[in-house]
C-alpha atoms as a PDB file:
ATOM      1  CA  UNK A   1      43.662  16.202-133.627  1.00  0.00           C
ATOM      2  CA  UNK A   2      47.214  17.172-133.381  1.00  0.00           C
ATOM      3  CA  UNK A   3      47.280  18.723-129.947  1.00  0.00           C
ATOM      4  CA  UNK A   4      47.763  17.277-126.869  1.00  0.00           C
ATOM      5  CA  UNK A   5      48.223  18.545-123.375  1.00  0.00           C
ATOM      6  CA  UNK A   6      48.653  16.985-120.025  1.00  0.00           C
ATOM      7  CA  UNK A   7      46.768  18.082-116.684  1.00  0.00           C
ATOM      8  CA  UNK A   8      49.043  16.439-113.951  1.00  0.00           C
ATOM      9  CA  UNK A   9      47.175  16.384-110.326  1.00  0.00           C
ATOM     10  CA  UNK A  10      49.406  15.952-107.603  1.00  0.00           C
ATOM     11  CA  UNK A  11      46.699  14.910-105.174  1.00  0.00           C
ATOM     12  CA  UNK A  12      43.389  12.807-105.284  1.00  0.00           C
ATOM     13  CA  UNK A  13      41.531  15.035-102.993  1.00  0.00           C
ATOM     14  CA  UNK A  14      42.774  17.918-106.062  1.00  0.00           C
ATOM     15  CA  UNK A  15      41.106  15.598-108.900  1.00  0.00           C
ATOM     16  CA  UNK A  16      38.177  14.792-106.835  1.00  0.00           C
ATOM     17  CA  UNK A  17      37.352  18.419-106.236  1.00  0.00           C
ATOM     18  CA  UNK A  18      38.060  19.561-109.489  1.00  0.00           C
ATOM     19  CA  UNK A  19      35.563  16.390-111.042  1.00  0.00           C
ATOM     20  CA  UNK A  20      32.790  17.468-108.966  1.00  0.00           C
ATOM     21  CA  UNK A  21      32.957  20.678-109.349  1.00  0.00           C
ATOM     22  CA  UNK A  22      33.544  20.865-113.159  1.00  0.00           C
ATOM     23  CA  UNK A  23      34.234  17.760-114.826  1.00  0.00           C
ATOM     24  CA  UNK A  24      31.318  15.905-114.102  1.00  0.00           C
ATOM     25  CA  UNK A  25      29.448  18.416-115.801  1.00  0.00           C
ATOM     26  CA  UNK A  26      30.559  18.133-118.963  1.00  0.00           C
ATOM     27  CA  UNK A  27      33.868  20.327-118.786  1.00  0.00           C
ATOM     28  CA  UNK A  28      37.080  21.707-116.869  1.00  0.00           C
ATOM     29  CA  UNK A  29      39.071  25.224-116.437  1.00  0.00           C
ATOM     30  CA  UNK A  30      43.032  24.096-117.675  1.00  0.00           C
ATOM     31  CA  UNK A  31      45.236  26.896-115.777  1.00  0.00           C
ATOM     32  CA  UNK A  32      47.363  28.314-118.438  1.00  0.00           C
ATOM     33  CA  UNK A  33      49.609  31.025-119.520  1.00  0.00           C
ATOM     34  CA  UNK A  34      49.401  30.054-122.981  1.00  0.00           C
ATOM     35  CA  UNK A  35      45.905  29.221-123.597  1.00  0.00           C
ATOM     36  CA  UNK A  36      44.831  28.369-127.203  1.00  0.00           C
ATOM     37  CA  UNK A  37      42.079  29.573-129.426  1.00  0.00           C
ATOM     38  CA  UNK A  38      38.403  29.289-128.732  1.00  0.00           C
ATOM     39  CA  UNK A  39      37.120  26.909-130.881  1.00  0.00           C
ATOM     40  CA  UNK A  40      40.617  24.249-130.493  1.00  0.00           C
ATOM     41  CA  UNK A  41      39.697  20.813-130.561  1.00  0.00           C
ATOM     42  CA  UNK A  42      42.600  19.214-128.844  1.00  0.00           C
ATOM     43  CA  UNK A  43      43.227  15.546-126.547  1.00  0.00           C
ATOM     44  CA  UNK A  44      44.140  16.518-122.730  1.00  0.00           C
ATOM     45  CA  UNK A  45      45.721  13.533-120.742  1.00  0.00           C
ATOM     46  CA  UNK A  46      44.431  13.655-117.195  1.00  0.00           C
ATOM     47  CA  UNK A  47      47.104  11.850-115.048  1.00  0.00           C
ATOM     48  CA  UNK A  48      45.580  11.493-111.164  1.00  0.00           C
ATOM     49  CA  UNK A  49      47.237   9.701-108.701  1.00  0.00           C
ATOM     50  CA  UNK A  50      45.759   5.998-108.029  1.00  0.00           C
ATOM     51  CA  UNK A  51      45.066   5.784-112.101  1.00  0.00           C
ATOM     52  CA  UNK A  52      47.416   3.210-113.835  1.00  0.00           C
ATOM     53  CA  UNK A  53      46.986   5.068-117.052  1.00  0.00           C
ATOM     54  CA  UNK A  54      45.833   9.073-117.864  1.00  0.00           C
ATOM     55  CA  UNK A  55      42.503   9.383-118.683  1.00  0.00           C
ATOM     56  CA  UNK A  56      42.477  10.460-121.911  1.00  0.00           C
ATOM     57  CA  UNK A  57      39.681  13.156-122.685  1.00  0.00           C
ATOM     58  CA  UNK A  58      39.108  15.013-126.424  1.00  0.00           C
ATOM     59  CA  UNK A  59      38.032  18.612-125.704  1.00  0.00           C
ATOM     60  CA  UNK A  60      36.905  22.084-126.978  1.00  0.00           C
ATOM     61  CA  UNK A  61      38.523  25.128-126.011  1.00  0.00           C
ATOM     62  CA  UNK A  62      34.874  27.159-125.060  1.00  0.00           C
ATOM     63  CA  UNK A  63      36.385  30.517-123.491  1.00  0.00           C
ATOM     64  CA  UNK A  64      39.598  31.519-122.077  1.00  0.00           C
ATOM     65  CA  UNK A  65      41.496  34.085-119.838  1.00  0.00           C
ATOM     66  CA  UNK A  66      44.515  35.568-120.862  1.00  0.00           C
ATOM     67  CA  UNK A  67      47.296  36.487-118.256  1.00  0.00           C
ATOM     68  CA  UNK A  68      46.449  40.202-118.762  1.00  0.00           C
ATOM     69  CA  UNK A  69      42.884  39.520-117.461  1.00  0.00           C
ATOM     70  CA  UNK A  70      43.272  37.325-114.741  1.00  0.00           C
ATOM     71  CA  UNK A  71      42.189  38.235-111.318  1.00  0.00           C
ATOM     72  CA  UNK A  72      42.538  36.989-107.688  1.00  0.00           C
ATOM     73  CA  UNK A  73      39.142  35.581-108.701  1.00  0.00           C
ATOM     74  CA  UNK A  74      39.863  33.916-112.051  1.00  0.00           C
ATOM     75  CA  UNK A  75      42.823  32.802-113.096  1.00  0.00           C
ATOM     76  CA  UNK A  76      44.609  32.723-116.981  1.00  0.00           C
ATOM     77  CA  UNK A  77      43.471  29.677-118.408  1.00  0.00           C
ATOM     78  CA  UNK A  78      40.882  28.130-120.790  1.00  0.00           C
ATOM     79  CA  UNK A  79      37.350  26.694-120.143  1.00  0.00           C
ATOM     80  CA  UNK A  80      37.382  22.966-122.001  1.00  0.00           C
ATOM     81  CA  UNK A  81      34.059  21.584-123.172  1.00  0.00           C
ATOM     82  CA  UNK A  82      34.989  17.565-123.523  1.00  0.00           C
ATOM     83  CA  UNK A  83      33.719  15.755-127.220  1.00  0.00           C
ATOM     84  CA  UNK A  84      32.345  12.824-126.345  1.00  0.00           C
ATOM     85  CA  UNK A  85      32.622  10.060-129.202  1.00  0.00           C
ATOM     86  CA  UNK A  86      29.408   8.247-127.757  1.00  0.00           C
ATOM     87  CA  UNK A  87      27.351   8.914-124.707  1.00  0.00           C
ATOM     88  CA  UNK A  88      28.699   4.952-123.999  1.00  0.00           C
ATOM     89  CA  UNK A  89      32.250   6.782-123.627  1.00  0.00           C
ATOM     90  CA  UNK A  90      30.730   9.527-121.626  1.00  0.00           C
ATOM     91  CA  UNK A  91      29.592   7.094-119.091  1.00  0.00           C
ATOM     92  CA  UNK A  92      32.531   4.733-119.050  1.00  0.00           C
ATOM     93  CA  UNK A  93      34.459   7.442-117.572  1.00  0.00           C
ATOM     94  CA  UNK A  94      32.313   8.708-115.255  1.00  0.00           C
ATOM     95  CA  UNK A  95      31.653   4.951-114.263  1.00  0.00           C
ATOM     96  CA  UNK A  96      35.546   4.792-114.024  1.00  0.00           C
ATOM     97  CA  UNK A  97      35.859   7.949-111.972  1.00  0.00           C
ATOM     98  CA  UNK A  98      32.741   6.802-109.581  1.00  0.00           C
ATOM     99  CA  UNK A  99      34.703   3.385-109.015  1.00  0.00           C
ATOM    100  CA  UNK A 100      37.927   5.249-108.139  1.00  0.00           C
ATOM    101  CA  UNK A 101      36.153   8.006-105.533  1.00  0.00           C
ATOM    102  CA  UNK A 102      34.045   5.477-103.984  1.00  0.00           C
ATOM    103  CA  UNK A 103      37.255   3.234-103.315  1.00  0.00           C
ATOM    104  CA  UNK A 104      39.340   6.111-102.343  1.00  0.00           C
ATOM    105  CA  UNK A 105      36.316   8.241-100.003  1.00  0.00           C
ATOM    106  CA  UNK A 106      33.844   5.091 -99.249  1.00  0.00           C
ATOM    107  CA  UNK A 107      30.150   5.400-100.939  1.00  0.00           C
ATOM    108  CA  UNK A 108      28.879   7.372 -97.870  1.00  0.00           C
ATOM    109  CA  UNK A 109      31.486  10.535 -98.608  1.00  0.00           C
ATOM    110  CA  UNK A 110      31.229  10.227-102.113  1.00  0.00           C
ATOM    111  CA  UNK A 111      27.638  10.310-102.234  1.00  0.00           C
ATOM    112  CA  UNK A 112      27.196  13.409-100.162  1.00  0.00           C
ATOM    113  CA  UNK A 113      30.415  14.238-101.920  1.00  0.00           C
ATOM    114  CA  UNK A 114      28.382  14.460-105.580  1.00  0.00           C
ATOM    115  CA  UNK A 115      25.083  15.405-103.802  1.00  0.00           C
ATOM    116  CA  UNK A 116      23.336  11.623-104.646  1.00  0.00           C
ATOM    117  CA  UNK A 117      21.319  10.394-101.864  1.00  0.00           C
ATOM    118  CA  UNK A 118      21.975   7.085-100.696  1.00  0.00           C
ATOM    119  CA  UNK A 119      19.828   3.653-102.142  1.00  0.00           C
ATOM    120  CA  UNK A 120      17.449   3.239 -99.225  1.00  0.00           C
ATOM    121  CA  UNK A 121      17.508   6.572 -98.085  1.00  0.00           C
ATOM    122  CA  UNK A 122      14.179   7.289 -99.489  1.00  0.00           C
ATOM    123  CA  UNK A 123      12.304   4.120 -97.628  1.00  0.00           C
ATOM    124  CA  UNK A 124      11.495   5.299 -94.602  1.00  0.00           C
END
């Protein structure tokens, strides 16, 4: 794969929101004016603030927007479905992600953050 990009968040609380919203379920929306093709297999660097080094993701381009459809709704940009080499990598970074959230947040925000009840919460 020759093409790489780099998604740069400025914030934590930006990465968090955009990881539970999208990422943790198997893809993200990269806000573009120069989107490539549907069907581009490509490595996006994710840099977030609080990570020594990017996390490094391989992708799919799945849809996109181009700048003359965007709305106030959706933005120009492309819809990335990630390529995971194993489910073992898959779960790696979402382990690495979890570690960094629950440091950042505590468990008790990050759980009702992702929507997970609590260990313990169910023996009452």
């Amino acid at each position: 794969m020759a093409i790489e990009l780099s998604v740069e968040y400025k914030r934590l609380n930006a990465f968090f929101a955009d990881y539970t919203k999208n990422i943790s379920r198997g893809g993200t929306f990269i806000r573009t004016d120069k989107p490539l093709a549907i069907g581009t297999d490509f490595v996006f660097k994710l840099n977030v603030p609080g990570l020594g080094e990017p996390l490094a993701l391989r992708g799919r381009v799945q849809w996109i927007v181009e700048p003359a459809q965007a709305t106030s709704d959706q933005e120009a940009g492309m819809g990335i479905g990630f390529l995971w080499e194993s489910e073992a990598e898959r779960e790696r970074i979402a382990n690495h992600v979890e570690r960094l959230m629950t440091e950042s947040l505590g468990p008790v925000i990050y759980d009702k953050l992702v929507g997970r009840r609590r260990r313990g919460d169910d023996d009452a």
